[in-house]
PDB file of N, CA and C in Angstrom:
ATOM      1  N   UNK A   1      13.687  -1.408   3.109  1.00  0.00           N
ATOM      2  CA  UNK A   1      12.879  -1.196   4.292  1.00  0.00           C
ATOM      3  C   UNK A   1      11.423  -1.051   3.878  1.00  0.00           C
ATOM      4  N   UNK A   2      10.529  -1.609   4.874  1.00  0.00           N
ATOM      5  CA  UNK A   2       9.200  -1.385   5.219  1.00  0.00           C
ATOM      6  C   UNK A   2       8.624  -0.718   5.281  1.00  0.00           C
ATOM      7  N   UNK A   3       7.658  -0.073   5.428  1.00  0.00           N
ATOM      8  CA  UNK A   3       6.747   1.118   6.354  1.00  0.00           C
ATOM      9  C   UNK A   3       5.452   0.571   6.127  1.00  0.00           C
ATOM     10  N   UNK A   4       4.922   0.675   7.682  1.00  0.00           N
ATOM     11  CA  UNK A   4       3.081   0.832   7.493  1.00  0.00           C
ATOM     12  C   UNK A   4       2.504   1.528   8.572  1.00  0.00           C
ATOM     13  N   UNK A   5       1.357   1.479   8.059  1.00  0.00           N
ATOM     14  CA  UNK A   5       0.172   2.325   8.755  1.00  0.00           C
ATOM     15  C   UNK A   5      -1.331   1.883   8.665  1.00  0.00           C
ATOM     16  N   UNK A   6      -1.570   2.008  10.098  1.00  0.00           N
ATOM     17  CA  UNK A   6      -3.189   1.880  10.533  1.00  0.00           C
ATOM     18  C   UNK A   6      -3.836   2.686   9.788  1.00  0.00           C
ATOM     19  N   UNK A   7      -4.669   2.682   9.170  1.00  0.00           N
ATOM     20  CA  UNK A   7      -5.401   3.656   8.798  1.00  0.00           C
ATOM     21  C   UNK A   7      -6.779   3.647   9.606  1.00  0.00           C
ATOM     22  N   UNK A   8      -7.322   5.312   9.221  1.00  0.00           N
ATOM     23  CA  UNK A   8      -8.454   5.506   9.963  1.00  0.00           C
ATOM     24  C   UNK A   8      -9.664   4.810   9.672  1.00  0.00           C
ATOM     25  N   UNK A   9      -9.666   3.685   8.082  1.00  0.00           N
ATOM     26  CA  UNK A   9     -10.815   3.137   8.022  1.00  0.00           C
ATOM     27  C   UNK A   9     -10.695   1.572   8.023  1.00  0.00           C
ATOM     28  N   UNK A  10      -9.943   1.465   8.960  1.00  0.00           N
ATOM     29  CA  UNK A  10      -9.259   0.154   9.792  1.00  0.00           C
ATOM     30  C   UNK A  10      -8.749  -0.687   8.748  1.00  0.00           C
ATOM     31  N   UNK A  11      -7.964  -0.156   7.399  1.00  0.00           N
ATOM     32  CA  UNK A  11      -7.529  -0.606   7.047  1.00  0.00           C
ATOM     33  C   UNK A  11      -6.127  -0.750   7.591  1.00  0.00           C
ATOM     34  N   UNK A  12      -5.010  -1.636   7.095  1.00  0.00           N
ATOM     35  CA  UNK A  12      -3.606  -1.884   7.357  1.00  0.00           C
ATOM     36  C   UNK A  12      -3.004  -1.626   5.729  1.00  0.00           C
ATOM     37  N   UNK A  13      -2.048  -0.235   6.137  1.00  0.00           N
ATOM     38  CA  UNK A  13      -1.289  -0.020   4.693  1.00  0.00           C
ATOM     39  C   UNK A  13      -0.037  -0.439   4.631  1.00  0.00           C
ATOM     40  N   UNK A  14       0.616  -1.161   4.165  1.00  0.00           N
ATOM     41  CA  UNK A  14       2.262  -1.903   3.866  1.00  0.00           C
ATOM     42  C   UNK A  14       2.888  -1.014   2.921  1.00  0.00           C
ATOM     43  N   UNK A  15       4.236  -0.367   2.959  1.00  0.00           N
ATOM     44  CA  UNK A  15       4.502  -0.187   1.468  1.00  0.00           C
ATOM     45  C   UNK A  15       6.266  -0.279   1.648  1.00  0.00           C
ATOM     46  N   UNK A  16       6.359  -1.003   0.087  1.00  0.00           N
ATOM     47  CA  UNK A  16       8.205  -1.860   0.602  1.00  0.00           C
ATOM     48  C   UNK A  16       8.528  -0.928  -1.254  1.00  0.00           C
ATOM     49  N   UNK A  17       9.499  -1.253  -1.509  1.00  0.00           N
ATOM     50  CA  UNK A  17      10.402  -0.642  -2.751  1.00  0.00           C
ATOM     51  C   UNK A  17      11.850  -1.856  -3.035  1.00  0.00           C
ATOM     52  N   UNK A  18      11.200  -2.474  -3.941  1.00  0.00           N
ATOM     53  CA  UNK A  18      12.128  -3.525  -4.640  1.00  0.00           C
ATOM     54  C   UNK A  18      12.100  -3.682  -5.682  1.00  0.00           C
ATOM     55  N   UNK A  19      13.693  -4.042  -6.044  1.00  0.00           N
ATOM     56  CA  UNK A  19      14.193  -3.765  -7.426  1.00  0.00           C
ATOM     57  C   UNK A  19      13.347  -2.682  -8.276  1.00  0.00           C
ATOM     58  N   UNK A  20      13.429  -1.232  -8.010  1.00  0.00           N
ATOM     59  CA  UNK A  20      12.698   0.159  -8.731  1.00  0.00           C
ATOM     60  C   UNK A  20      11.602  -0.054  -8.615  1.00  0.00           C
ATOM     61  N   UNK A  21      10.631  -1.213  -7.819  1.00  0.00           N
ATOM     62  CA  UNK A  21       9.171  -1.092  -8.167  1.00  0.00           C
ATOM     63  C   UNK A  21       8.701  -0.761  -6.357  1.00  0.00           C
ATOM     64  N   UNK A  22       7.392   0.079  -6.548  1.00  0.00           N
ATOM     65  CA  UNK A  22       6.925   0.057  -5.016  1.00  0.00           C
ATOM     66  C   UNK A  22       5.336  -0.689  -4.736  1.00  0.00           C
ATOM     67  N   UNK A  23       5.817  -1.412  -4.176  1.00  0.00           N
ATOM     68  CA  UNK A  23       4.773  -2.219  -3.967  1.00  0.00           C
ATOM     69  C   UNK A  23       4.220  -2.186  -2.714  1.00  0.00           C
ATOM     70  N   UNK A  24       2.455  -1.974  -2.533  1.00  0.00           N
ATOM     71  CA  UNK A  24       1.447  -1.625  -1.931  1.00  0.00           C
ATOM     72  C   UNK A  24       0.513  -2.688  -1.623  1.00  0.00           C
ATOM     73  N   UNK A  25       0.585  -2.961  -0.199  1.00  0.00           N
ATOM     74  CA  UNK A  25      -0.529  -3.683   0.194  1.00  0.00           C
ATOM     75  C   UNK A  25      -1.537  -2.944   1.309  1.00  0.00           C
ATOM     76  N   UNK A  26      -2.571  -3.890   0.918  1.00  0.00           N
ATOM     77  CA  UNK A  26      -3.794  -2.901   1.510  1.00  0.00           C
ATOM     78  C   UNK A  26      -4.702  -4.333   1.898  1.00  0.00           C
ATOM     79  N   UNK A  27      -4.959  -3.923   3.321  1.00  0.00           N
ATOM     80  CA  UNK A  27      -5.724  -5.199   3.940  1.00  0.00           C
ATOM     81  C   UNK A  27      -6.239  -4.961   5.119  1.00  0.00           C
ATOM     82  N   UNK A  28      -7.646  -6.019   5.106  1.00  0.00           N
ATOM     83  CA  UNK A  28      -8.508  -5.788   6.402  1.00  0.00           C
ATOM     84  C   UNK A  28      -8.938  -6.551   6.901  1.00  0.00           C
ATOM     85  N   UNK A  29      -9.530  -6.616   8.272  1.00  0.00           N
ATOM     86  CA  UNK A  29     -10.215  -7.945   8.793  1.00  0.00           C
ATOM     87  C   UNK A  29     -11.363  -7.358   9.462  1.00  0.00           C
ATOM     88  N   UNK A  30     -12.381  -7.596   8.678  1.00  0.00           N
ATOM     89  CA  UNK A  30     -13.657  -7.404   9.236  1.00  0.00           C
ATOM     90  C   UNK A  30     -14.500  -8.568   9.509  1.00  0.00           C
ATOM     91  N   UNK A  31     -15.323  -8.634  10.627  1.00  0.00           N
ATOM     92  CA  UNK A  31     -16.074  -9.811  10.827  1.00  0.00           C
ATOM     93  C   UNK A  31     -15.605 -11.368  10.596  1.00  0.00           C
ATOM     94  N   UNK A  32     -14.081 -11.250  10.838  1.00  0.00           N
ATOM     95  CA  UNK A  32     -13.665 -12.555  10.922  1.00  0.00           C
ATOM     96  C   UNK A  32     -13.038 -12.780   9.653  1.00  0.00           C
ATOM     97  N   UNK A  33     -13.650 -12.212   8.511  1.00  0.00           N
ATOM     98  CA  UNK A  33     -13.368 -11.722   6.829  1.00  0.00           C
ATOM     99  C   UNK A  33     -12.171 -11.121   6.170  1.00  0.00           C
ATOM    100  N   UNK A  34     -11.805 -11.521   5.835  1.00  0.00           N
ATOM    101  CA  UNK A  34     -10.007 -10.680   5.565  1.00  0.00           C
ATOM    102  C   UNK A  34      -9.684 -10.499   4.145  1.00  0.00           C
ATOM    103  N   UNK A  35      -9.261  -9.530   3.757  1.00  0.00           N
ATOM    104  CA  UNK A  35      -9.613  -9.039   2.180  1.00  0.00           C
ATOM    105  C   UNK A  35      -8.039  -8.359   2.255  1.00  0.00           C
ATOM    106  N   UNK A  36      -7.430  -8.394   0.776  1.00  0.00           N
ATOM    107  CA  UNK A  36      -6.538  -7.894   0.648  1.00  0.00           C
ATOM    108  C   UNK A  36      -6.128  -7.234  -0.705  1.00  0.00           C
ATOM    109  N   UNK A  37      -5.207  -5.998  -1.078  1.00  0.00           N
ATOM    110  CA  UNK A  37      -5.514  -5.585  -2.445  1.00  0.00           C
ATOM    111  C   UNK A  37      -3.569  -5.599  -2.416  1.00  0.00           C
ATOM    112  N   UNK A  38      -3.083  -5.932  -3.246  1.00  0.00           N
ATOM    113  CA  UNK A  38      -1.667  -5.766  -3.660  1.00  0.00           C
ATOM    114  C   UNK A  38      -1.335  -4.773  -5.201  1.00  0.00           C
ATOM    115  N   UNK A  39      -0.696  -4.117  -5.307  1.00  0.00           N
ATOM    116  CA  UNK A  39      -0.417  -3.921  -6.568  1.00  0.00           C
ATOM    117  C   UNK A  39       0.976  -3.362  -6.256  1.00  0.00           C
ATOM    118  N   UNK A  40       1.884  -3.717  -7.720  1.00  0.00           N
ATOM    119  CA  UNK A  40       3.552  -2.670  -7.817  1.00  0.00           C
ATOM    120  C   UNK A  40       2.836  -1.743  -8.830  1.00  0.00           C
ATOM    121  N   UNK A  41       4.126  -0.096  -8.522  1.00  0.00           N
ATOM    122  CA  UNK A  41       4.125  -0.054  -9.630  1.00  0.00           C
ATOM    123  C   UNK A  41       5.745   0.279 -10.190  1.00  0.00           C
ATOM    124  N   UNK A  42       6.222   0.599 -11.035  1.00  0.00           N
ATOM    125  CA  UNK A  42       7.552   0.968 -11.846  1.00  0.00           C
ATOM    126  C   UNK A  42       7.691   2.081 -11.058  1.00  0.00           C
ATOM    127  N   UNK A  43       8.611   2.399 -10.038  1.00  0.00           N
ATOM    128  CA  UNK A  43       8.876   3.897  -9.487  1.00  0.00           C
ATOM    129  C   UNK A  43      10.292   4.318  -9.659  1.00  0.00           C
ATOM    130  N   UNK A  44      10.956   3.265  -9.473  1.00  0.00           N
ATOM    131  CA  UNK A  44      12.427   3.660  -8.961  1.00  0.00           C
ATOM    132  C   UNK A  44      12.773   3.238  -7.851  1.00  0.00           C
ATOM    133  N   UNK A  45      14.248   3.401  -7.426  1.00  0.00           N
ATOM    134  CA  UNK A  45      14.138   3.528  -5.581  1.00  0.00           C
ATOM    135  C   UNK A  45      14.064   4.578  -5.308  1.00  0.00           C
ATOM    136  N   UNK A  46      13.580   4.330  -3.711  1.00  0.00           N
ATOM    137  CA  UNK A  46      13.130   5.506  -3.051  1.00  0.00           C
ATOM    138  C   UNK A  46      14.736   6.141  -2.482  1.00  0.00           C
ATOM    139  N   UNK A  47      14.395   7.747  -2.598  1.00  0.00           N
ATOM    140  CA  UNK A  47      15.933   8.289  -1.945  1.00  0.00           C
ATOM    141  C   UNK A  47      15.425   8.660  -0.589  1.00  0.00           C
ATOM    142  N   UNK A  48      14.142   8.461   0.249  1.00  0.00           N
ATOM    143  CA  UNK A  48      13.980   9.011   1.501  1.00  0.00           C
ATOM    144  C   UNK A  48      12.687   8.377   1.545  1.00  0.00           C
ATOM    145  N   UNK A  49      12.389   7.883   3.416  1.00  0.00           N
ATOM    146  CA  UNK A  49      11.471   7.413   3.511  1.00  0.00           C
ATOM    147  C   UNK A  49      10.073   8.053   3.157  1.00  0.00           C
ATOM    148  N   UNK A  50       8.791   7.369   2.327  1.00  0.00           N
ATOM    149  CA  UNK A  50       8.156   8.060   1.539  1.00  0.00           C
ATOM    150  C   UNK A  50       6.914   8.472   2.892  1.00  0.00           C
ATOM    151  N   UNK A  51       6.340   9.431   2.576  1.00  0.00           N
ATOM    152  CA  UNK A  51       5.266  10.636   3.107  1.00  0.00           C
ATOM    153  C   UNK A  51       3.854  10.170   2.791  1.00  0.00           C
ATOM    154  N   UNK A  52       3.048   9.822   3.935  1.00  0.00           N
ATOM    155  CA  UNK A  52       1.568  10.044   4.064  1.00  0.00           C
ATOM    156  C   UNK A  52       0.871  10.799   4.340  1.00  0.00           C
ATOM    157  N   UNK A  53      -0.227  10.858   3.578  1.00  0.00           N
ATOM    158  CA  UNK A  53      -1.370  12.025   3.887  1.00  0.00           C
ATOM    159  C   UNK A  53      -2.778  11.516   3.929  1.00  0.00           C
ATOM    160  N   UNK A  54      -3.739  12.115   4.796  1.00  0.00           N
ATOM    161  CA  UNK A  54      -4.897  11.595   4.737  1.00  0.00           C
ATOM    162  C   UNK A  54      -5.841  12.987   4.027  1.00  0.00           C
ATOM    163  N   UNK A  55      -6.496  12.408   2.853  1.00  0.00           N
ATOM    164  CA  UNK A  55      -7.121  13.554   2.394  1.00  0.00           C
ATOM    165  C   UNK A  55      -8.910  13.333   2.422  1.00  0.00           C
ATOM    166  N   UNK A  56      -9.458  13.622   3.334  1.00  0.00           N
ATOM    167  CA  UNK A  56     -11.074  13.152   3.552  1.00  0.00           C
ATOM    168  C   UNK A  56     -10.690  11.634   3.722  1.00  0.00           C
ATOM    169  N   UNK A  57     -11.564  10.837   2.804  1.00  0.00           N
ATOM    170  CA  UNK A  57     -11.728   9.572   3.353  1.00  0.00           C
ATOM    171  C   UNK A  57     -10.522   8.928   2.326  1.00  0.00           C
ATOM    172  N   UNK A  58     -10.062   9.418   1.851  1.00  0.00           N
ATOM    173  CA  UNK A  58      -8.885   8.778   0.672  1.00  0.00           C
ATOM    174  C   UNK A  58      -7.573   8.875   1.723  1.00  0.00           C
ATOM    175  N   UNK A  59      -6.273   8.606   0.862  1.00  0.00           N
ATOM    176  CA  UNK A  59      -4.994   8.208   1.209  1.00  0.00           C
ATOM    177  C   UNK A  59      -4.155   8.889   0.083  1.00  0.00           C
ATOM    178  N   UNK A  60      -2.873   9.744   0.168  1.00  0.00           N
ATOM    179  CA  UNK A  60      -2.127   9.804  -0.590  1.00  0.00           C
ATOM    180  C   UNK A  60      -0.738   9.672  -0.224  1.00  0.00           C
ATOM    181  N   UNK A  61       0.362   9.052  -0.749  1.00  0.00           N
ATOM    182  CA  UNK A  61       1.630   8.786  -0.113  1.00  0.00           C
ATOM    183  C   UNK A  61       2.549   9.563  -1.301  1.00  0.00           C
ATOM    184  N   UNK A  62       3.382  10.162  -0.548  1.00  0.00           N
ATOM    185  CA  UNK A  62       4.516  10.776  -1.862  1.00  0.00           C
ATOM    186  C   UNK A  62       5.580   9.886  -1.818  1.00  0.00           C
ATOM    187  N   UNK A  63       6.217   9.815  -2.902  1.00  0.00           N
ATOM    188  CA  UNK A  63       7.797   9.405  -2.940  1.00  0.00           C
ATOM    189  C   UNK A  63       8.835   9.875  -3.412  1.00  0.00           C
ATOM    190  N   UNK A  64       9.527  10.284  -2.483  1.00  0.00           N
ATOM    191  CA  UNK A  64      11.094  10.291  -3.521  1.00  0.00           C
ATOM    192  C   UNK A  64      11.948   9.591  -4.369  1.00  0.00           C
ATOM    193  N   UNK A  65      11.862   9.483  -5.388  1.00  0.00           N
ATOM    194  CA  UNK A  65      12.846   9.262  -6.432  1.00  0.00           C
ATOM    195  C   UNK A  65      13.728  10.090  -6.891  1.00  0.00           C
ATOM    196  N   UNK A  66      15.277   9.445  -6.147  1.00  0.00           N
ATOM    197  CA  UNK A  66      16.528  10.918  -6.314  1.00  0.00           C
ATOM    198  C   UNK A  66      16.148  12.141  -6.728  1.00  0.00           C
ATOM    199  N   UNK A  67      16.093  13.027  -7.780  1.00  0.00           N
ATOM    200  CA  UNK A  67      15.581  14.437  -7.918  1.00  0.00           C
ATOM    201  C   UNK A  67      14.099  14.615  -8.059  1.00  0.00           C
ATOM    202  N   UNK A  68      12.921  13.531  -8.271  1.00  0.00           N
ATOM    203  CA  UNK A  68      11.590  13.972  -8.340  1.00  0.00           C
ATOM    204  C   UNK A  68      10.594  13.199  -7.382  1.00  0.00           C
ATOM    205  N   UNK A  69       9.297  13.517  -7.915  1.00  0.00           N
ATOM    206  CA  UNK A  69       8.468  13.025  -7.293  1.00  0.00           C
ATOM    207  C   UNK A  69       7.371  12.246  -7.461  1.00  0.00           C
ATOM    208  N   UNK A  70       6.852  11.640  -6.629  1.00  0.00           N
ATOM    209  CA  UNK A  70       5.728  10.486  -7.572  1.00  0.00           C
ATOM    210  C   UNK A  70       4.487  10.026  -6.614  1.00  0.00           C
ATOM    211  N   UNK A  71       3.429  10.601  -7.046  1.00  0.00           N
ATOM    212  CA  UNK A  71       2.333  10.544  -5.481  1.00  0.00           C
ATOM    213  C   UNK A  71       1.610   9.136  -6.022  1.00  0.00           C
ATOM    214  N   UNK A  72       0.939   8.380  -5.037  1.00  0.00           N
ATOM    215  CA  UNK A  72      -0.070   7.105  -4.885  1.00  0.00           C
ATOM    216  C   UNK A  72      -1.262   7.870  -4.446  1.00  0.00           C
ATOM    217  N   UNK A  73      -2.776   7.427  -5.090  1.00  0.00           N
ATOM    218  CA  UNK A  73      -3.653   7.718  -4.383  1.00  0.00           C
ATOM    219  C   UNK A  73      -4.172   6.573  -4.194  1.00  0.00           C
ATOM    220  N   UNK A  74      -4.580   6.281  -2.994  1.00  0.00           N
ATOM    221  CA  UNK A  74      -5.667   5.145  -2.516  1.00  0.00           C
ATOM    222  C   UNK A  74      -6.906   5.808  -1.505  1.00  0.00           C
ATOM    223  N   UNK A  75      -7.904   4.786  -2.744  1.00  0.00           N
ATOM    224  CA  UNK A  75      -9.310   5.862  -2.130  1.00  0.00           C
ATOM    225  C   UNK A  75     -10.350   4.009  -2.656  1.00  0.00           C
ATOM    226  N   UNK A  76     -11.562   4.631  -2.194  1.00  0.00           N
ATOM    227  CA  UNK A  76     -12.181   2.973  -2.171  1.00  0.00           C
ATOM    228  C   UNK A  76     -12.346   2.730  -3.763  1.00  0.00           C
ATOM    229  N   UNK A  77     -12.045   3.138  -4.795  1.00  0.00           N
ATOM    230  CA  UNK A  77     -11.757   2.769  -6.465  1.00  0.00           C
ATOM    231  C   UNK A  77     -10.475   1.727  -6.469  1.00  0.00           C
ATOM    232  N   UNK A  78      -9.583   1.908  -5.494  1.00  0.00           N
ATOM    233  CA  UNK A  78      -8.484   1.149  -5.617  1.00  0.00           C
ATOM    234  C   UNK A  78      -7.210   1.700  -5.301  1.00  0.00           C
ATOM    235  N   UNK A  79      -5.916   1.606  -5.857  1.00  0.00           N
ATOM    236  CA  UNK A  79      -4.637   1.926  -5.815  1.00  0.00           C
ATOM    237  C   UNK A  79      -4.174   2.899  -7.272  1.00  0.00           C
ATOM    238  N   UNK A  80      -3.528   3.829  -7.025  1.00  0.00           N
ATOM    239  CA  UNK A  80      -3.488   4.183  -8.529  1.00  0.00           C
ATOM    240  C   UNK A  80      -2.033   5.725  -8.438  1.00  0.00           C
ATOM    241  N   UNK A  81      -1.321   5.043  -9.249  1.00  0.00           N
ATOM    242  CA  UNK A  81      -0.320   6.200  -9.651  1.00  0.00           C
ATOM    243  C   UNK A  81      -0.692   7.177 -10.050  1.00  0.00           C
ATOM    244  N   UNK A  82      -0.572   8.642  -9.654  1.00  0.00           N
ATOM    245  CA  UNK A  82      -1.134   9.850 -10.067  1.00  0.00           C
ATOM    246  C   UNK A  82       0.059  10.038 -10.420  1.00  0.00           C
ATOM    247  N   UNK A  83      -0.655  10.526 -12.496  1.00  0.00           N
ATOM    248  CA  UNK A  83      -0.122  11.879 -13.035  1.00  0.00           C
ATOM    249  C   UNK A  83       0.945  12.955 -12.605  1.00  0.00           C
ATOM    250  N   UNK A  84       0.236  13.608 -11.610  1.00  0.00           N
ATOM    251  CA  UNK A  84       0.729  14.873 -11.005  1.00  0.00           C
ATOM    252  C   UNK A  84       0.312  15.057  -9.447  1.00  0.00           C
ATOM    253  N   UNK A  85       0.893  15.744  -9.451  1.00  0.00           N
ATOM    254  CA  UNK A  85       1.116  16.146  -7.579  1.00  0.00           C
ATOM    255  C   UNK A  85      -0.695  16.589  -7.465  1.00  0.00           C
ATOM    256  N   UNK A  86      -1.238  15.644  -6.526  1.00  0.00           N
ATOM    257  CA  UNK A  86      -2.424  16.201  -6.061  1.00  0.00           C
ATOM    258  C   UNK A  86      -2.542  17.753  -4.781  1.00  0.00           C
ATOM    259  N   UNK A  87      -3.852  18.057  -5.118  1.00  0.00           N
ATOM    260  CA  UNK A  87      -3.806  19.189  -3.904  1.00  0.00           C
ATOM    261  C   UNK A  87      -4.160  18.679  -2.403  1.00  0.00           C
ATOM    262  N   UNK A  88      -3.097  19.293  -1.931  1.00  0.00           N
ATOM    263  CA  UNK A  88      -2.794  18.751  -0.346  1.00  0.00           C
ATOM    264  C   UNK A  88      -3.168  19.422   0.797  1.00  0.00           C
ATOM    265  N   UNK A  89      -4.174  20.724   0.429  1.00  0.00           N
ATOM    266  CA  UNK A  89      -4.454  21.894   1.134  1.00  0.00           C
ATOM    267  C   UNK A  89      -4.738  21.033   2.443  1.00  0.00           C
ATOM    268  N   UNK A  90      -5.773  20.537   2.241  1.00  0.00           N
ATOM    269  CA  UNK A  90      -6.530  20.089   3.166  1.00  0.00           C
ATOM    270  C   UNK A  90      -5.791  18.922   3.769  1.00  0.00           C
ATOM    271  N   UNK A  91      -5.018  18.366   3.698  1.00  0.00           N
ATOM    272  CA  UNK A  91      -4.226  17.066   3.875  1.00  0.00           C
ATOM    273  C   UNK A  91      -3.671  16.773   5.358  1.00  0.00           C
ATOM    274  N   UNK A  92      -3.663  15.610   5.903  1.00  0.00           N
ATOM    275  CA  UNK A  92      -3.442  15.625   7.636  1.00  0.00           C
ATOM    276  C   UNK A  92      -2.367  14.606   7.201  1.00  0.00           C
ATOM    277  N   UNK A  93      -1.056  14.721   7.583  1.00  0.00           N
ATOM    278  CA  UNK A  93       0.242  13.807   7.844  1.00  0.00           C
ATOM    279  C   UNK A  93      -0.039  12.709   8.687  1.00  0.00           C
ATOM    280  N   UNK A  94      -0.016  11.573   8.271  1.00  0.00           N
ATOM    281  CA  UNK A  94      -0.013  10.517   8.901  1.00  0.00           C
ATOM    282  C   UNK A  94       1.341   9.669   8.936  1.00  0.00           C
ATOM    283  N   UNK A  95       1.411   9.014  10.169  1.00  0.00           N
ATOM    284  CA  UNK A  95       2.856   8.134  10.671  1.00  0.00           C
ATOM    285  C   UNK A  95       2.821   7.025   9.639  1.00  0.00           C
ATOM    286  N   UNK A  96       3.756   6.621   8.908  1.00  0.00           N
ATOM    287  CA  UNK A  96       4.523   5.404   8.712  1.00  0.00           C
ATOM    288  C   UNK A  96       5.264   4.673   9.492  1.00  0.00           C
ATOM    289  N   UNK A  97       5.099   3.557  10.171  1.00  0.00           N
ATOM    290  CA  UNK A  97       6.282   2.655  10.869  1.00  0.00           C
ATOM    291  C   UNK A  97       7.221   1.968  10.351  1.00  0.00           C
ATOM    292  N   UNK A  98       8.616   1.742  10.038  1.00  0.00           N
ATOM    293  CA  UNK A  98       9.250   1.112   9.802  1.00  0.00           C
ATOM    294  C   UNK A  98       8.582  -0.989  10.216  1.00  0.00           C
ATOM    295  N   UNK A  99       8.993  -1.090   9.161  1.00  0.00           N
ATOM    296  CA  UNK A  99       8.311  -2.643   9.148  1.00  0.00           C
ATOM    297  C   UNK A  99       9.388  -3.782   8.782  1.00  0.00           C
ATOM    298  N   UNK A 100       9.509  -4.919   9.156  1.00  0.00           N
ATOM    299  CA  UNK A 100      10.113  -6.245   8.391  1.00  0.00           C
ATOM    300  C   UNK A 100       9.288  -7.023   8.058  1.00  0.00           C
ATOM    301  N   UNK A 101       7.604  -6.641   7.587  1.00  0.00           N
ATOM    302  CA  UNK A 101       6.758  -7.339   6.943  1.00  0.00           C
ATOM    303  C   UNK A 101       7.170  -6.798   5.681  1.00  0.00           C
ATOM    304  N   UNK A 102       6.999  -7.594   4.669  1.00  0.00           N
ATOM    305  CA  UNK A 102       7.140  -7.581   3.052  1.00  0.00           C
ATOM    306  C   UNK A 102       5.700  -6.680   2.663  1.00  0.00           C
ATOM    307  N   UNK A 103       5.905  -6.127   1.761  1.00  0.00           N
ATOM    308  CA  UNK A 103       4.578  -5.364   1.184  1.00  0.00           C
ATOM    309  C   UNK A 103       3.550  -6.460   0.684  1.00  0.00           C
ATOM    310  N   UNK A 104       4.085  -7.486   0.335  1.00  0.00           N
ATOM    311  CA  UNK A 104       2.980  -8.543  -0.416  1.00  0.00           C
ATOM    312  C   UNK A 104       3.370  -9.627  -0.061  1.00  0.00           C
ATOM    313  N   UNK A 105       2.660 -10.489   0.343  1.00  0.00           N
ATOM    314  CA  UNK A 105       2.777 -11.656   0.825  1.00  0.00           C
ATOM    315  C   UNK A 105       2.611 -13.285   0.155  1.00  0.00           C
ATOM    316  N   UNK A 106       3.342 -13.968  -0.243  1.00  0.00           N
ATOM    317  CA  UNK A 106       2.854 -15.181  -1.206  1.00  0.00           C
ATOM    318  C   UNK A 106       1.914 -15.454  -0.418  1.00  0.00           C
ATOM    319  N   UNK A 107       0.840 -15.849  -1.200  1.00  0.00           N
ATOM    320  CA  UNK A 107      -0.506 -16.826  -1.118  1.00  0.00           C
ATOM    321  C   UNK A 107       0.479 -18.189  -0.421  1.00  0.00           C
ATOM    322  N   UNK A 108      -0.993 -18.663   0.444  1.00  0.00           N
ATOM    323  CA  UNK A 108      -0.834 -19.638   1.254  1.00  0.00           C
ATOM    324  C   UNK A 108      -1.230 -20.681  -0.055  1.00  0.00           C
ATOM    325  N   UNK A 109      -0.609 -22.483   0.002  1.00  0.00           N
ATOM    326  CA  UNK A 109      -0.963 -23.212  -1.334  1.00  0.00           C
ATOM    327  C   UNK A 109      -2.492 -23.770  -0.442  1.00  0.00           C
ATOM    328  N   UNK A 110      -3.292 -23.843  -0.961  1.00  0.00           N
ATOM    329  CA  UNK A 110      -4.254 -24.633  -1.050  1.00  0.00           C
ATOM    330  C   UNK A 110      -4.716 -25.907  -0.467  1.00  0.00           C
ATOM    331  N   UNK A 111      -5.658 -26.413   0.428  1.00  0.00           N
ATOM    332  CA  UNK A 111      -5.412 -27.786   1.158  1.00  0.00           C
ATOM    333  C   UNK A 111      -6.480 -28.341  -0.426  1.00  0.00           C
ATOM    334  N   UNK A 112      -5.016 -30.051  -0.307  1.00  0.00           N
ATOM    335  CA  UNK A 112      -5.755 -30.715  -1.256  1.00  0.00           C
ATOM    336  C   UNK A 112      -7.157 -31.059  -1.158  1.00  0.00           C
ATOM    337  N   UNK A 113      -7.278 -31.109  -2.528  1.00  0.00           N
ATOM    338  CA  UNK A 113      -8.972 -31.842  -2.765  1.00  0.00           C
ATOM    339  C   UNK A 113      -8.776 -33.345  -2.588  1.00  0.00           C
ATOM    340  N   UNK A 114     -10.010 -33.068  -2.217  1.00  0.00           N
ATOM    341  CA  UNK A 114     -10.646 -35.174  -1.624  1.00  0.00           C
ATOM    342  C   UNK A 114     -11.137 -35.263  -2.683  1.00  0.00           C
ATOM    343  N   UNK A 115     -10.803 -37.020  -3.390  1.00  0.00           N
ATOM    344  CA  UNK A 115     -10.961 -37.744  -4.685  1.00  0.00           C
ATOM    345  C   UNK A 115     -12.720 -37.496  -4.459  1.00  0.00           C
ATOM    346  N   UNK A 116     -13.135 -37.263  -5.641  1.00  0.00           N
ATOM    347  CA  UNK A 116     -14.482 -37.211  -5.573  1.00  0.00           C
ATOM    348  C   UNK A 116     -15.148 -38.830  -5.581  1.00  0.00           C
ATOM    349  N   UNK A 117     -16.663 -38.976  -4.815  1.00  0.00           N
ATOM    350  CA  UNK A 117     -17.087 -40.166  -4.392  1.00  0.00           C
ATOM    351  C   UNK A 117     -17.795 -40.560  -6.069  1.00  0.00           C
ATOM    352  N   UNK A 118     -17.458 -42.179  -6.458  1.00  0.00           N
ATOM    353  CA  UNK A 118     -18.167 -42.624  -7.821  1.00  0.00           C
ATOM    354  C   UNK A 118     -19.656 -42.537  -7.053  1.00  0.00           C
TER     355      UNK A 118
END
């Protein structure tokens, strides 16, 4: 299964869990402009649907892996597996939706090139 979320800085967050890896997409459409960031990483499967948090202008998602735990931070540096459990004092729960979009999407192929003129 799927899950995503709107985020408050109009990004769109995806996040799927295949074969032990969880893979994260992150994408936007501004000004017609559409940008997208993918990364897996090695987690495990998930034993329960995983937990969002909004911390200031960043993102942190927890996961379950059968007895432990494993947080994501996404903040505008990028995507990145944290170490250790960040502090959540301040932290606002945000919805995940169940999704049948894939976390990452194959690239569209390319329209051919025109033979260049002698």
């Amino acid at each position: 299964m799927n899950y995503t979320a709107n985020l408050d800085t109009g990004e769109k967050l995806t996040l799927g869990n295949e074969n032990e890896h969880t893979q994260i997409a992150l994408s936007s459409d501004e000004n017609g402009r559409s940008a997208a960031q993918n990364t897996a990483f090695p987690t495990g499967n998930w034993s329960q649907k995983p937990q969002l948090f909004g911390v200031g202008n960043n993102f942190v998602v927890q996961l379950e892996i059968d007895d432990s735990q494993k947080w994501v931070s996404i903040d505008q540096n990028g995507i990145h597996l944290l170490d250790k459990a960040p502090g959540l004092d301040d932290a606002k729960a945000l919805e995940l939706m169940e999704s049948e979009a894939p976390a990452s999407e194959p690239m569209k192929p390319m329209p051919a090139m025109k033979p260049m003129k002698p």
